[in-house]
C-alpha atoms as a PDB file:
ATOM      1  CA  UNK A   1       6.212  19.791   1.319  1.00  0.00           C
ATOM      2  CA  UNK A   2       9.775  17.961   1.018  1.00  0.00           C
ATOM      3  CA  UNK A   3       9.308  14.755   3.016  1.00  0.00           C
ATOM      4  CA  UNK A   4      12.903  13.681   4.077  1.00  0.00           C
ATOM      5  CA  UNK A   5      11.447  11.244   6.951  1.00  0.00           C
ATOM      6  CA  UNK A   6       8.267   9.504   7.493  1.00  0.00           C
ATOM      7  CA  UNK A   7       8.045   6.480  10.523  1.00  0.00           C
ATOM      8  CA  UNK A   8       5.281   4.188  11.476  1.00  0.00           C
ATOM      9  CA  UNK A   9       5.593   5.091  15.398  1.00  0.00           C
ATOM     10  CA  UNK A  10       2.481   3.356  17.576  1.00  0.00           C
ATOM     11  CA  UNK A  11      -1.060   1.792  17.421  1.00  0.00           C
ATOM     12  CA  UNK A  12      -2.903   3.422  19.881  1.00  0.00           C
ATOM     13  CA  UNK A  13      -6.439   2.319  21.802  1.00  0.00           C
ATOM     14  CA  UNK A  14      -6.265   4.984  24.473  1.00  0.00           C
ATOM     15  CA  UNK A  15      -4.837   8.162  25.565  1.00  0.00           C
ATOM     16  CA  UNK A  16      -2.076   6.880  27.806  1.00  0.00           C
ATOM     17  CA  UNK A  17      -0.585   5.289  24.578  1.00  0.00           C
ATOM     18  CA  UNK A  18      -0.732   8.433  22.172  1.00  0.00           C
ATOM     19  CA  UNK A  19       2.438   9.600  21.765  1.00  0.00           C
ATOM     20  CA  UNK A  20       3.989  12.569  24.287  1.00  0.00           C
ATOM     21  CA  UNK A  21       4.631  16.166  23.155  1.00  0.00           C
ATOM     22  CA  UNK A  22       2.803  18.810  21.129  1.00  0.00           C
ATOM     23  CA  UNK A  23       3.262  18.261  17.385  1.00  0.00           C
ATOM     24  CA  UNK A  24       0.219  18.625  15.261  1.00  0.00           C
ATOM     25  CA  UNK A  25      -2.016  15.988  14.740  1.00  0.00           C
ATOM     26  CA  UNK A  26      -4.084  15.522  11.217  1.00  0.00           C
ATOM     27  CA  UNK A  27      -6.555  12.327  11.729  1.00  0.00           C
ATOM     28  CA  UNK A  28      -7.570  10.588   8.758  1.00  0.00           C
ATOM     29  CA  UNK A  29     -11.175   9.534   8.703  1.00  0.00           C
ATOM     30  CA  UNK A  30     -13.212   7.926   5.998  1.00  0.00           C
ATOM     31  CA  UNK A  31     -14.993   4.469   5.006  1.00  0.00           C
ATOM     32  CA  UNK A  32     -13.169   1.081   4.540  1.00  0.00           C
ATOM     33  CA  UNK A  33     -11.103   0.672   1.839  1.00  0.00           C
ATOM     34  CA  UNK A  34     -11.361   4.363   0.475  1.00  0.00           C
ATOM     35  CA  UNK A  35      -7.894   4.736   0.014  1.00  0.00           C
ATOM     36  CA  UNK A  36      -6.841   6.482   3.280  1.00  0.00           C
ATOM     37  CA  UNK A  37      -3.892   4.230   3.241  1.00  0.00           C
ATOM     38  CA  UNK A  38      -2.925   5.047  -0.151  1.00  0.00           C
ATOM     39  CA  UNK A  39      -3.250   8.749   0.593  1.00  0.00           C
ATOM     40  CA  UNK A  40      -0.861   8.552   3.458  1.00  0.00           C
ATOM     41  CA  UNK A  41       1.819   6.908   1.238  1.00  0.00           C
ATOM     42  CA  UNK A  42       1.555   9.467  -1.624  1.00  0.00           C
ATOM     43  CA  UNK A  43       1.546  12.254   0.411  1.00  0.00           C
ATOM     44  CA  UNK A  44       5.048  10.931   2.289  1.00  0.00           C
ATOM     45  CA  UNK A  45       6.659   9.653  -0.954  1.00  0.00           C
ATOM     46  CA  UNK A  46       6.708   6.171   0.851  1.00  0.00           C
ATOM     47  CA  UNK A  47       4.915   3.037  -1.050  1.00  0.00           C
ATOM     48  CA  UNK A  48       3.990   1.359   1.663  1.00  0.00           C
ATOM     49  CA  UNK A  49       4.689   2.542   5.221  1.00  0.00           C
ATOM     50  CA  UNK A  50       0.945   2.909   5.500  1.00  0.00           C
ATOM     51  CA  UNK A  51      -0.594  -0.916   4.832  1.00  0.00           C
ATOM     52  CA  UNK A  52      -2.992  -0.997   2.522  1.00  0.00           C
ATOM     53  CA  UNK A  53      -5.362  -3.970   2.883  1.00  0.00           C
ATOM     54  CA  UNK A  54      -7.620  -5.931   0.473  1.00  0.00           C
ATOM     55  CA  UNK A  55      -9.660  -6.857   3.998  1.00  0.00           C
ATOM     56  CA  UNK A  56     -12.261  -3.668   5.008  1.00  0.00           C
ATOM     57  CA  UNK A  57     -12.143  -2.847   8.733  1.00  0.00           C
ATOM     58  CA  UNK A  58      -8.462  -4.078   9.248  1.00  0.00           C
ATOM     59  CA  UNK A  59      -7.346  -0.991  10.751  1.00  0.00           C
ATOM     60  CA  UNK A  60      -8.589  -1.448  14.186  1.00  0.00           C
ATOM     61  CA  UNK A  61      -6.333   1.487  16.102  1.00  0.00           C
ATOM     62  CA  UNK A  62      -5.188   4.624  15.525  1.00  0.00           C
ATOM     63  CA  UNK A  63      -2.203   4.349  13.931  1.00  0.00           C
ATOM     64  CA  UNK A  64       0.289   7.257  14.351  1.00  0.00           C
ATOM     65  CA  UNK A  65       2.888   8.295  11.438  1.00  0.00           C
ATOM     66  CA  UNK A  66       5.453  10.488  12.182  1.00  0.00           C
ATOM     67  CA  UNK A  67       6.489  12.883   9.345  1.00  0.00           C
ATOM     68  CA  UNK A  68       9.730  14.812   9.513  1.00  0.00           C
ATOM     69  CA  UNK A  69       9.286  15.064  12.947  1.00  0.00           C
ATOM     70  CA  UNK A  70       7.203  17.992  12.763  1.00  0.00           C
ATOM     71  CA  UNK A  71       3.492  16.271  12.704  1.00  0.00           C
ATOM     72  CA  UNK A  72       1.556  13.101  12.686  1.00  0.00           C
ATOM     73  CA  UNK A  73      -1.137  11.597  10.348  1.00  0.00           C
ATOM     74  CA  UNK A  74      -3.125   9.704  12.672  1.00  0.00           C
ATOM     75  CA  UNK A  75      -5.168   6.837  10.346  1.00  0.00           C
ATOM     76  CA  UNK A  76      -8.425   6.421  12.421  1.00  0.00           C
ATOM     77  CA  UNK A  77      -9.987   2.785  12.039  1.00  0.00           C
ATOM     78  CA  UNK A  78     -12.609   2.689   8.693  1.00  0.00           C
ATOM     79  CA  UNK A  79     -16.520   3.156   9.040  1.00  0.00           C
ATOM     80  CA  UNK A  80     -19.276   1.856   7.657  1.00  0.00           C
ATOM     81  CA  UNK A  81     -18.208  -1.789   6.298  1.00  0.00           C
ATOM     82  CA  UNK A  82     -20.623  -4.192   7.230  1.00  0.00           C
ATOM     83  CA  UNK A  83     -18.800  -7.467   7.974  1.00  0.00           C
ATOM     84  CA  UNK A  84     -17.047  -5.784  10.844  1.00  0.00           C
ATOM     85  CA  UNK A  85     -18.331  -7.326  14.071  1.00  0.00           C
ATOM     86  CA  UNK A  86     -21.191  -5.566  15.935  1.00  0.00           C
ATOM     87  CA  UNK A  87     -18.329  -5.785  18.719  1.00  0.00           C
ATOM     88  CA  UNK A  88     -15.548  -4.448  17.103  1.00  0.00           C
ATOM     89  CA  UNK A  89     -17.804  -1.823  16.223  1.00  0.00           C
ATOM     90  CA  UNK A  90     -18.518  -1.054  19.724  1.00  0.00           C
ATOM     91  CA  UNK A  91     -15.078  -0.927  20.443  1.00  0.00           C
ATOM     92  CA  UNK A  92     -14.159   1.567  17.930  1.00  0.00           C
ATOM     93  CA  UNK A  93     -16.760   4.369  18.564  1.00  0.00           C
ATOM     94  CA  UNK A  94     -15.547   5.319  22.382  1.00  0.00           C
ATOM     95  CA  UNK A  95     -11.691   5.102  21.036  1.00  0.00           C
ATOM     96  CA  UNK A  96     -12.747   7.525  18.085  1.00  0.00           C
ATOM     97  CA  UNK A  97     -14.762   9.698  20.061  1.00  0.00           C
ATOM     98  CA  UNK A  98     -12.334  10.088  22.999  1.00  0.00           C
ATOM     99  CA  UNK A  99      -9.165  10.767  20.783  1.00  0.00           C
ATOM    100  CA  UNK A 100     -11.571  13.208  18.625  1.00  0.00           C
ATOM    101  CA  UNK A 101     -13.436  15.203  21.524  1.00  0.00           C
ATOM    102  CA  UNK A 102     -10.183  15.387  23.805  1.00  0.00           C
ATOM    103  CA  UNK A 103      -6.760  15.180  21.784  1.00  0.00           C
ATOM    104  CA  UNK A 104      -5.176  18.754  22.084  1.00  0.00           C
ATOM    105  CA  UNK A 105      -2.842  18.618  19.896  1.00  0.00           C
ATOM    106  CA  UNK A 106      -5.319  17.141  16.598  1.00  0.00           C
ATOM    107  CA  UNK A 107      -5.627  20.284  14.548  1.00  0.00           C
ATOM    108  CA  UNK A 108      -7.945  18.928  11.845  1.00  0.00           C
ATOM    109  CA  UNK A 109      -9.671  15.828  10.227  1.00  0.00           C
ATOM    110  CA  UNK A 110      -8.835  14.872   6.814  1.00  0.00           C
ATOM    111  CA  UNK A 111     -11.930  13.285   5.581  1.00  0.00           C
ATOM    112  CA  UNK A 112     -11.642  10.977   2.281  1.00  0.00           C
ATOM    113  CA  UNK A 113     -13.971  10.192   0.340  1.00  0.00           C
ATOM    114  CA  UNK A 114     -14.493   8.454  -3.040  1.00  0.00           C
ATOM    115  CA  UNK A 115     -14.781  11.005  -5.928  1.00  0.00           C
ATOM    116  CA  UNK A 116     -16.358   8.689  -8.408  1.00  0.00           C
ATOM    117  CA  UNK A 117     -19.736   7.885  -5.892  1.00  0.00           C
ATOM    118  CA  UNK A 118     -22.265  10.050  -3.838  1.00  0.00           C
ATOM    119  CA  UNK A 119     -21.017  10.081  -0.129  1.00  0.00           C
ATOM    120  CA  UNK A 120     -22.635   8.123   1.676  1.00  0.00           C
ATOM    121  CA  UNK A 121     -24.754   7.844   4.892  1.00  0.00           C
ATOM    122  CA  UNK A 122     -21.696   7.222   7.220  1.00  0.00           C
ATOM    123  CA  UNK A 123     -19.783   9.964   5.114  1.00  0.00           C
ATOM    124  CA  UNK A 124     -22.360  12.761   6.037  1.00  0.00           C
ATOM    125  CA  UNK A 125     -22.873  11.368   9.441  1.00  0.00           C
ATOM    126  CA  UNK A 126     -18.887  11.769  10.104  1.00  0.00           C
ATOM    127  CA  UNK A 127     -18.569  15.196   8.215  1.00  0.00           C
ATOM    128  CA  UNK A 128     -21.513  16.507  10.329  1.00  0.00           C
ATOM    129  CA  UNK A 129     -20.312  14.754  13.924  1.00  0.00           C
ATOM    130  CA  UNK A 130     -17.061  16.953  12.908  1.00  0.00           C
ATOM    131  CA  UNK A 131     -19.132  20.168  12.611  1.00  0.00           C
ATOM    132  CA  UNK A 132     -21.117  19.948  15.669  1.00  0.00           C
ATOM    133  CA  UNK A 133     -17.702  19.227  17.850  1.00  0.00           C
ATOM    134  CA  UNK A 134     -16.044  21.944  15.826  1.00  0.00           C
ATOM    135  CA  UNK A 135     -13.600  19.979  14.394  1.00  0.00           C
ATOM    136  CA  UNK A 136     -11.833  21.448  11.350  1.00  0.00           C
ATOM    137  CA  UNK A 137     -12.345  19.840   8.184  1.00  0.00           C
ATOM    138  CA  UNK A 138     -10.605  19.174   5.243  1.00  0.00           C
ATOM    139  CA  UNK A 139     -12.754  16.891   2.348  1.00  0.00           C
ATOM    140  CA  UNK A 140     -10.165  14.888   0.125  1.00  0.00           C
ATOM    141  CA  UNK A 141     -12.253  13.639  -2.608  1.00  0.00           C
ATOM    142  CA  UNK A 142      -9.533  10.621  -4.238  1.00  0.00           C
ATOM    143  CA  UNK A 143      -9.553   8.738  -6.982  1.00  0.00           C
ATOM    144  CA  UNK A 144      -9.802  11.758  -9.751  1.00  0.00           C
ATOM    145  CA  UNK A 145      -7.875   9.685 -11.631  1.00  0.00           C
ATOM    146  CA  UNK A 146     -10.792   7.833 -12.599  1.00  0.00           C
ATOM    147  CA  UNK A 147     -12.995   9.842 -13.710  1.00  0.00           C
ATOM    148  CA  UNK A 148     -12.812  11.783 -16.956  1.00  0.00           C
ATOM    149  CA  UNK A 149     -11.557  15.509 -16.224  1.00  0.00           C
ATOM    150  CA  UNK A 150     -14.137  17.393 -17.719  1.00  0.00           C
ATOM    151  CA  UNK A 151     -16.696  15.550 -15.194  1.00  0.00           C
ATOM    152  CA  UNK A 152     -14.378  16.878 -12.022  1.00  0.00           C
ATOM    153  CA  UNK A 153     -16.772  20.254 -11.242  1.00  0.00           C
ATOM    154  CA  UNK A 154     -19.703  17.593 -11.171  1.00  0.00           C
ATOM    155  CA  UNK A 155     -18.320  15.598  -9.070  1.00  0.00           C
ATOM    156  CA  UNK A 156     -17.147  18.130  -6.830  1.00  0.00           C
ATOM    157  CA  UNK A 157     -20.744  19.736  -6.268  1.00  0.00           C
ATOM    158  CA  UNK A 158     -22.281  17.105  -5.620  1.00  0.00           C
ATOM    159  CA  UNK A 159     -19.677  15.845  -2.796  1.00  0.00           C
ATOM    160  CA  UNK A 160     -20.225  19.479  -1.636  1.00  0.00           C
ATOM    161  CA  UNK A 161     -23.793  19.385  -1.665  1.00  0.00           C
ATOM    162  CA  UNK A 162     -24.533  15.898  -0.118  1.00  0.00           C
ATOM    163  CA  UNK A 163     -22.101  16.958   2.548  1.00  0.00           C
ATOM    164  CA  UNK A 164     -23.627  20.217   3.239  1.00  0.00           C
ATOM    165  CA  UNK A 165     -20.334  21.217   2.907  1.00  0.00           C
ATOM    166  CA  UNK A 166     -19.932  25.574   3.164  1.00  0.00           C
ATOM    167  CA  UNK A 167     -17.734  27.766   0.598  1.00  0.00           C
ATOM    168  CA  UNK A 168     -15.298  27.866   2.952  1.00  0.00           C
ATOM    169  CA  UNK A 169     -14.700  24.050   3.888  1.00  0.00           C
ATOM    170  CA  UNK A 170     -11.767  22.911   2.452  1.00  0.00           C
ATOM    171  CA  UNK A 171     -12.088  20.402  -0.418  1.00  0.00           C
ATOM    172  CA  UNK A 172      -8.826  18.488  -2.369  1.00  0.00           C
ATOM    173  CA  UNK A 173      -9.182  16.370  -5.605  1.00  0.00           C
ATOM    174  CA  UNK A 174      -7.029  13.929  -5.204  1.00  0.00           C
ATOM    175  CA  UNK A 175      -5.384  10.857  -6.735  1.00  0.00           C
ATOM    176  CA  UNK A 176      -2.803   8.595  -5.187  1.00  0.00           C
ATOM    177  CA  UNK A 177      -2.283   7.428  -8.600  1.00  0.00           C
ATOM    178  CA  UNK A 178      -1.072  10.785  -9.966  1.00  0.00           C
ATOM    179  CA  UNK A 179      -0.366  13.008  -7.578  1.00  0.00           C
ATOM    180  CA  UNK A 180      -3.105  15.062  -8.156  1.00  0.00           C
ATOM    181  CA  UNK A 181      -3.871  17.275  -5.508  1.00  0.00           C
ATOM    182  CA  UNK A 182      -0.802  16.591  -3.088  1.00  0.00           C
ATOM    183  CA  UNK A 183       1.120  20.126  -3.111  1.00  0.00           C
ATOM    184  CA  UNK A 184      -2.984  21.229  -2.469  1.00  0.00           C
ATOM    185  CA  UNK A 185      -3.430  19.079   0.463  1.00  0.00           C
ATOM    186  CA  UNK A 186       0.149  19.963   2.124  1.00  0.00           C
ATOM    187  CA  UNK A 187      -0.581  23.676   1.508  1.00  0.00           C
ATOM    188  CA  UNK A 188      -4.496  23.289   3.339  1.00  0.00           C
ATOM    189  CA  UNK A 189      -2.814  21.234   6.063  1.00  0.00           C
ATOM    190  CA  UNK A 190      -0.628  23.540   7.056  1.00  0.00           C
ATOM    191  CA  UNK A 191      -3.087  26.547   6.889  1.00  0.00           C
ATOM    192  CA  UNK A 192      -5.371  24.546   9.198  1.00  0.00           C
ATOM    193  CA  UNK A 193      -2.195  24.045  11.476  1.00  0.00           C
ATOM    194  CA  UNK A 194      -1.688  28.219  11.342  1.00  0.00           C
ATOM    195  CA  UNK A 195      -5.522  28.502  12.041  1.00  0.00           C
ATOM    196  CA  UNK A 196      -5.373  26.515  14.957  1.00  0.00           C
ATOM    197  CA  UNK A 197      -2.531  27.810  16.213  1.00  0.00           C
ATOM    198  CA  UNK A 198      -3.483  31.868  15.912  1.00  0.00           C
ATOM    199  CA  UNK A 199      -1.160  32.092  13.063  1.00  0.00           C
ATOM    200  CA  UNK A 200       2.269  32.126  15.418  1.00  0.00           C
ATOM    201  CA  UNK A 201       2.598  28.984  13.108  1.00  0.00           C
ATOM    202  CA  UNK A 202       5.518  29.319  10.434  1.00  0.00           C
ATOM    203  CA  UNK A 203       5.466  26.475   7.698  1.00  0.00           C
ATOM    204  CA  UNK A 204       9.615  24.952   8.173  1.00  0.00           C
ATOM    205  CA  UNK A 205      12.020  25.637   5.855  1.00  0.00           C
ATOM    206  CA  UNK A 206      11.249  22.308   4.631  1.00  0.00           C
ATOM    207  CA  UNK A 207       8.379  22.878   3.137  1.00  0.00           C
ATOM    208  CA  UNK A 208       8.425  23.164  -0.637  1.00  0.00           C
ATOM    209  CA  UNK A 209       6.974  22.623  -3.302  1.00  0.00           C
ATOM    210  CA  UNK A 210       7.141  18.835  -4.079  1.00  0.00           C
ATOM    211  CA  UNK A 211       7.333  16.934  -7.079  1.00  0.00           C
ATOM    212  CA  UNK A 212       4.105  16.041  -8.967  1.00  0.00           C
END
């Protein structure tokens, strides 16, 4: 996909401040720090419209992106760092749930996770909240870059595995480093948009095949 326009457009807490209209939604889940932030900005060609954050459990909202006015990446707050306040915590669970149980327009959950290490508690216990609501799912496994290439399939089995991920669940090596993976990821986003949408849903004319 050709990105021509990407805009940072509201931090929500509730549903009378998520933005009006119909576009797609495609929520970004996954622990603090595991690059969600980084995966935004490669995937939009922008270095930094997404804030990436040496402090876990900064993003406390759901933060909306705008791309070409056609969808929105919605960056869910981070699970599963410790030093966030029991609180905070508290906070965050209803606000995920509600926007994840109710939002019409939210056509799947892009769930990252950190190729090089064995998800983790919280990463099975999202993946499977997903599955009981019925939440499509797609698994971006990032930071290939750093791991050798002939250790990838490993890697990718046992992310499958620990997940209890099916054949058919969608899973993208990724690397915000490289590129690796980004033409994937557009191409399974917009299938799960077509899914979701009985396949009346026609990929723009803007929609290419991007540079590596």
């Amino acid at each position: 996909m050709k990105v021509t326009q990407a805009e940072f457009i509201i931090s929500a807490v509730s549903p009378k401040q998520y933005p009006d209209g119909s576009l797609p939604e495609l929520a970004l889940a996954g622990r603090s720090n595991v690059g969600k932030s980084s995966f935004i900005n490669k995937m939009i060609n922008r270095k930094n419209l997404a804030r990436t954050s040496s402090k876990p459990g900064k993003t406390q909202t759901l933060n909306y992106y705008l791309i070409n006015k056609e969808l929105y990446f919605v960056d869910l707050p981070g699970y599963g760092y410790a030093k966030v306040s029991k609180t905070e915590k508290e906070k965050w669970g209803p606000m995920m749930e509600e926007y994840l149980q109710t939002r019409a327009p939210l056509k799947a959950v892009i769930q990252v996770v950190d190729i090089r290490h064995t998800p983790t508690k919280d990463d099975k216990g999202m993946f499977e909240y997903l599955k009981h609501y019925g939440i499509p799912i797609i698994v971006v496994a990032t930071k290939a870059d750093k791991i050798p290439r002939g250790k990838w399939q490993k890697h990718i089995k046992e992310v499958r595995t620990t997940l209890g991920m099916e054949k058919s669940d969608p899973l993208v090596l990724f690397s915000a480093e490289t590129g690796q993976g980004k033409d994937e990821a557009w191409s399974v986003i917009w299938q799960k948009i077509k899914e979701d949408n009985g396949e009346r849903h026609e990929s723009p004319e803007s929609i290419q095949a991007s540079e590596s």
